[in-house]
Protein backbone atom coordinates (compact mmCIF):
# COMPACT_ATOMS: atom_id res chain seq x y z
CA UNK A 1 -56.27 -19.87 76.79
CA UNK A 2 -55.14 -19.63 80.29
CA UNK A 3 -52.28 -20.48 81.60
CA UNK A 4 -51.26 -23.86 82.39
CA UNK A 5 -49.69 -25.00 85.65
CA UNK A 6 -46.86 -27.45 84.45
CA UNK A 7 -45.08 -29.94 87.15
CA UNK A 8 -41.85 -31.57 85.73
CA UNK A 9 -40.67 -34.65 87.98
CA UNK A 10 -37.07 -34.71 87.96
CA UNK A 11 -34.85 -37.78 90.03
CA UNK A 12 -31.99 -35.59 90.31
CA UNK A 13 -30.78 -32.06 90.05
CA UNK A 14 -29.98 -32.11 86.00
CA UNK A 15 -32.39 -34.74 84.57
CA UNK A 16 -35.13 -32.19 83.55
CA UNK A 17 -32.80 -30.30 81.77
CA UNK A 18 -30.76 -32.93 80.25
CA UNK A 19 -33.89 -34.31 78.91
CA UNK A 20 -36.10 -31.29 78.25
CA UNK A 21 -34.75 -28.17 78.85
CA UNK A 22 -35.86 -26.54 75.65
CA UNK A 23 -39.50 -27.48 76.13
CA UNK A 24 -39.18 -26.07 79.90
CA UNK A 25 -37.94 -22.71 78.65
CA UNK A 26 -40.72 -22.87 75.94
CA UNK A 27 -43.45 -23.62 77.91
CA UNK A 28 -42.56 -21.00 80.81
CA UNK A 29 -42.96 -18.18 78.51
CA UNK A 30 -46.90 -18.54 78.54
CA UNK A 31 -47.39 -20.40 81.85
CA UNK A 32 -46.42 -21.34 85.02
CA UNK A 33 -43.70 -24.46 85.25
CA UNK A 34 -42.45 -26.15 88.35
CA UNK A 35 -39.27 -28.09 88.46
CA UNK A 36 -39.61 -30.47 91.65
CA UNK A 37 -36.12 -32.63 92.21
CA UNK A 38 -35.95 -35.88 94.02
CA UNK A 39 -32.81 -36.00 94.50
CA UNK A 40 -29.21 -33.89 94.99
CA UNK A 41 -26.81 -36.61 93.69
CA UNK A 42 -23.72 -36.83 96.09
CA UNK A 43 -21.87 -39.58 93.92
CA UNK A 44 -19.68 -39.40 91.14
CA UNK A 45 -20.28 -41.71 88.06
CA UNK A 46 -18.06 -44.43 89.94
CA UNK A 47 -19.88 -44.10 92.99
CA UNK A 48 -17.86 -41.99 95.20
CA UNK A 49 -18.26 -39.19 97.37
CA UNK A 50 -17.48 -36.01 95.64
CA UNK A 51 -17.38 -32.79 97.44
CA UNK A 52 -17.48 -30.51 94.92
CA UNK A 53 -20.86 -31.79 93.98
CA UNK A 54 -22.22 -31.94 97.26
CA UNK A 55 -21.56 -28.82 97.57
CA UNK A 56 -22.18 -26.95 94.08
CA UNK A 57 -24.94 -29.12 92.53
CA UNK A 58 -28.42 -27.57 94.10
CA UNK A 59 -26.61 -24.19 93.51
CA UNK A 60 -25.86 -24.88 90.13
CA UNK A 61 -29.91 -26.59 89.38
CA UNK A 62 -31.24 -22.88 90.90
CA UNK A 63 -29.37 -21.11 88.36
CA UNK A 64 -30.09 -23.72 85.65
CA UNK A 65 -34.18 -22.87 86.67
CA UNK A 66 -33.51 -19.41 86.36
CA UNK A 67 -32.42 -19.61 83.02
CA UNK A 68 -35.49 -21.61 82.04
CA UNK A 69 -37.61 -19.92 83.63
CA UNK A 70 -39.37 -22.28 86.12
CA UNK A 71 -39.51 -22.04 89.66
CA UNK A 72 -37.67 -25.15 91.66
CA UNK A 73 -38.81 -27.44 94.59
CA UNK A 74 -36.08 -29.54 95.95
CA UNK A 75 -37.55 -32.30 97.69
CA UNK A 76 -33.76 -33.75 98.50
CA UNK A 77 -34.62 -37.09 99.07
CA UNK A 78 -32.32 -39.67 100.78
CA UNK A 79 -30.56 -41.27 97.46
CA UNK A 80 -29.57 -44.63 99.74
CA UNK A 81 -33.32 -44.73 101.09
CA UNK A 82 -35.62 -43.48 97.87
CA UNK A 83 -37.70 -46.46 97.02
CA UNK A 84 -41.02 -47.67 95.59
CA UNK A 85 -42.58 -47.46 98.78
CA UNK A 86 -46.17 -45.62 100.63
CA UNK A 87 -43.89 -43.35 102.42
CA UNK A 88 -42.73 -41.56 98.75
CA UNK A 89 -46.00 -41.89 97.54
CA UNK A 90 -48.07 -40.09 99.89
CA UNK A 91 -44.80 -37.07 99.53
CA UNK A 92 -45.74 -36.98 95.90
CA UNK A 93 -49.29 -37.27 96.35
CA UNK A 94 -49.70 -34.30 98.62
CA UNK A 95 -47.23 -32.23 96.37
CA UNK A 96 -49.59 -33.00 93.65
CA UNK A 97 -52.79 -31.93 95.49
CA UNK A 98 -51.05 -28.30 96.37
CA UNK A 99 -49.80 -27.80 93.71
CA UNK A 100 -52.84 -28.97 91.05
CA UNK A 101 -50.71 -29.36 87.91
CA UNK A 102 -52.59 -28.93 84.37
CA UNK A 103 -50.08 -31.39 82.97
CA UNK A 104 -47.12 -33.69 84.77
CA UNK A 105 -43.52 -34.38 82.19
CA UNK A 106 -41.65 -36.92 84.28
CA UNK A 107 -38.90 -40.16 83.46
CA UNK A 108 -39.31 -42.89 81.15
CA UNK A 109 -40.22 -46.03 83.28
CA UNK A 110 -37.94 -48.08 81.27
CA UNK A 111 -35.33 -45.73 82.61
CA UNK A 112 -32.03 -48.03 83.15
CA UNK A 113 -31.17 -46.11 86.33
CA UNK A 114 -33.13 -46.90 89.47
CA UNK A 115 -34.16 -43.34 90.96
CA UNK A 116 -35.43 -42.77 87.60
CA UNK A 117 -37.88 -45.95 87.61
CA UNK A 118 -38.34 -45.65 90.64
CA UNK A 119 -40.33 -42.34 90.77
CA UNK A 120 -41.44 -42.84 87.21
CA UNK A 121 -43.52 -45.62 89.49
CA UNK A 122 -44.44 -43.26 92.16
CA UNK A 123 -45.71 -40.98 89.41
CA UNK A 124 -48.16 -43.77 87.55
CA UNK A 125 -49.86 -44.59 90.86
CA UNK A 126 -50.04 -40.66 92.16
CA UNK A 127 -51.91 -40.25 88.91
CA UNK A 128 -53.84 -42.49 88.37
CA UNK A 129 -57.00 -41.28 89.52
CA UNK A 130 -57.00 -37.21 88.07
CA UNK A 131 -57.56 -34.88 85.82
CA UNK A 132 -54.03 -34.67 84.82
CA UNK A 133 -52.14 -34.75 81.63
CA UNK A 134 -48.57 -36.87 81.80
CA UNK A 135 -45.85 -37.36 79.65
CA UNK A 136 -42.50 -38.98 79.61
CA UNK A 137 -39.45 -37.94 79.10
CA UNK A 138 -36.67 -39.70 76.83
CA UNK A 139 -33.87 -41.92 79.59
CA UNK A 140 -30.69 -40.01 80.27
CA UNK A 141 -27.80 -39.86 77.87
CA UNK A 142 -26.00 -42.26 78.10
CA UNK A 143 -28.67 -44.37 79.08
CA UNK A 144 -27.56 -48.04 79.59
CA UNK A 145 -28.40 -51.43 77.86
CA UNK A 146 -32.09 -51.52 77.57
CA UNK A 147 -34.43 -54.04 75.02
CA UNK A 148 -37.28 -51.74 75.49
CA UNK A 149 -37.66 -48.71 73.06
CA UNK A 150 -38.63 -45.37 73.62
CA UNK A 151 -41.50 -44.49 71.37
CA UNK A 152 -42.48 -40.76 71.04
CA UNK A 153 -45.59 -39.58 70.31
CA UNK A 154 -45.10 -36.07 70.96
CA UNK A 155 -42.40 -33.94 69.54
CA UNK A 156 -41.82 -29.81 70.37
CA UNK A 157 -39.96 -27.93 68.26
CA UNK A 158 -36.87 -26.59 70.40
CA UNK A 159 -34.57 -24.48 67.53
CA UNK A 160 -35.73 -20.69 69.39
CA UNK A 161 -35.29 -22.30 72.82
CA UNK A 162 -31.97 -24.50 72.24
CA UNK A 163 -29.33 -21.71 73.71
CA UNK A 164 -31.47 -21.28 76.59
CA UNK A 165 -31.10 -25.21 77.05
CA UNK A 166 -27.35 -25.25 76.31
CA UNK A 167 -27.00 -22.24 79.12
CA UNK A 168 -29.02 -24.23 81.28
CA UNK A 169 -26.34 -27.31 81.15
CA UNK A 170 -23.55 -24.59 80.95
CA UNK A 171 -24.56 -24.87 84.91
CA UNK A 172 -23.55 -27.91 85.89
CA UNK A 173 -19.85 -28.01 85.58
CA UNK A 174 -19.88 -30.51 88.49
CA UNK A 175 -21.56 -32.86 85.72
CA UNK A 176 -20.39 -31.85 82.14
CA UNK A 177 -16.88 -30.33 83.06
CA UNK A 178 -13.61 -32.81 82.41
CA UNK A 179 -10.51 -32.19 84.72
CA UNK A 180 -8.94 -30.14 81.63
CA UNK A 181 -12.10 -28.01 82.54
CA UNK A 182 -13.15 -28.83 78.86
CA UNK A 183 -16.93 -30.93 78.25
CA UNK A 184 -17.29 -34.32 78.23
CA UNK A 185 -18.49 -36.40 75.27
CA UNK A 186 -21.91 -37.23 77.44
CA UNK A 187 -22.58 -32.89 76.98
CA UNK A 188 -22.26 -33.24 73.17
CA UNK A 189 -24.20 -35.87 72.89
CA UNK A 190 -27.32 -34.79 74.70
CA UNK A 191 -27.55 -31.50 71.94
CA UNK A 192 -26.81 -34.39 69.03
CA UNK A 193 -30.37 -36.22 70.52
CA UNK A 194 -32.15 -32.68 70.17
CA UNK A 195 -30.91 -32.31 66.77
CA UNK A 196 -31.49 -35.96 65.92
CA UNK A 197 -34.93 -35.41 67.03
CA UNK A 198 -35.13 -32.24 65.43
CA UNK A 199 -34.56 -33.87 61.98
CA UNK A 200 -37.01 -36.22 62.72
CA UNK A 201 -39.92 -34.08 62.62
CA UNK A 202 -38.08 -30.76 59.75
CA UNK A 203 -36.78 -28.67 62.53
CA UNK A 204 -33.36 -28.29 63.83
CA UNK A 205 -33.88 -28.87 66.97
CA UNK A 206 -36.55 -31.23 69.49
CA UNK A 207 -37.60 -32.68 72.08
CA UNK A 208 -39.02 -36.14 72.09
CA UNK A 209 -42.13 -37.33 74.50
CA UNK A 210 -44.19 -40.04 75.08
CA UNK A 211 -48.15 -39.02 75.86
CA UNK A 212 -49.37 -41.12 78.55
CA UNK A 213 -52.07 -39.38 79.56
CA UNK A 214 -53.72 -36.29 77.78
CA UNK A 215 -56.75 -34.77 79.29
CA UNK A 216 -58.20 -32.04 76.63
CA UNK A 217 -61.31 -29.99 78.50
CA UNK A 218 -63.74 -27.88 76.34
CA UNK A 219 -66.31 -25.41 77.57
């Protein structure tokens, strides 16, 4: 088979990862993935400024990609403007056209945080006319009260990939790293969902996705 040209949507510099960083580094081995980021977060989890993400964060995503394997597009969208909107749209729609994905991984719509519904959105209406395969990634860890449940329908074995994904978050001290320079609970409990997952299916370690929409093409 050829080689597939893979686009994974991610609303800020660590969501792909967090979310799917095994199936990134397993997929890049026989094709060609994309990371494209909305956003580089400026904000702390309480809402303030913090310098040493501002600067460190897109430094620590291109080194995260490099691990994986995937080439990066930082799109580095206002986080105070990004909205449902034609403007966003039209960004993502002409991404789309140059770059002519095989197959699109982006955020759960039911995403509790608002960039990630928000381009999980922008993502349903720039596909919804293609040739396109998409799936959706499980919300963020943790991932807020929600009454809707994600539902996977697609699960990828991870166990030969799952150091690659642990060096991948290894990156992003300004995220995981505690001021005793020690990780935080969130960190252990994103590998807990891959095993969790993992289990779920005999394996020791997965990823969990939901298949929107899966275009098979036969000569």
């Amino acid at each position: 088979m050829k080689k597939k040209k893979i686009v994974v949507f991610s609303p800020h510099a660590d969501d792909a990862e967090i979310a799917m960083g095994g199936t990134i580094a397993k997929l890049s081995k026989d094709n060609k993935v994309t990371i494209v980021t909305a956003i580089i977060p400026i904000e702390n989890i309480q809402g303030e400024k913090n310098q040493y993400m501002v600067d460190n964060r897109l430094n620590e995503q291109k080194k995260s990609a490099k691990i994986l394997g995937a080439n990066l597009i930082v799109l580095n969208i206002n986080q105070y403007e990004f909205s449902y909107h034609r403007k966003y749209i039209q960004i993502i729609d002409k991404l789309i056209f140059k770059l002519k994905p095989d197959i699109v991984f982006s955020c759960w719509e039911h995403d509790t945080h608002q960039d990630h519904q928000t381009l999980s959105k922008i993502i349903y209406s720039a596909l919804r006319k293609n040739n396109i395969s998409l799936y959706l990634y499980e919300a963020m860890l943790p991932g807020g009260i929600n009454s809707n449940v994600f539902n996977p329908t697609l699960y990828l074995d991870i166990s030969k990939q799952i150091k690659k994904k642990i060096d991948s978050l290894n990156k992003y001290k300004s995220v995981f790293k505690n001021k005793n320079n020690t990780y935080s609970n969130y960190y252990d409990s994103i590998i807990a969902r891959a095993k969790f997952r993992g289990g779920c299916i005999g394996v020791k370690y997965a990823e969990a996705f939901q298949a929107i929409k899966q275009i098979n093409f036969h000569d």
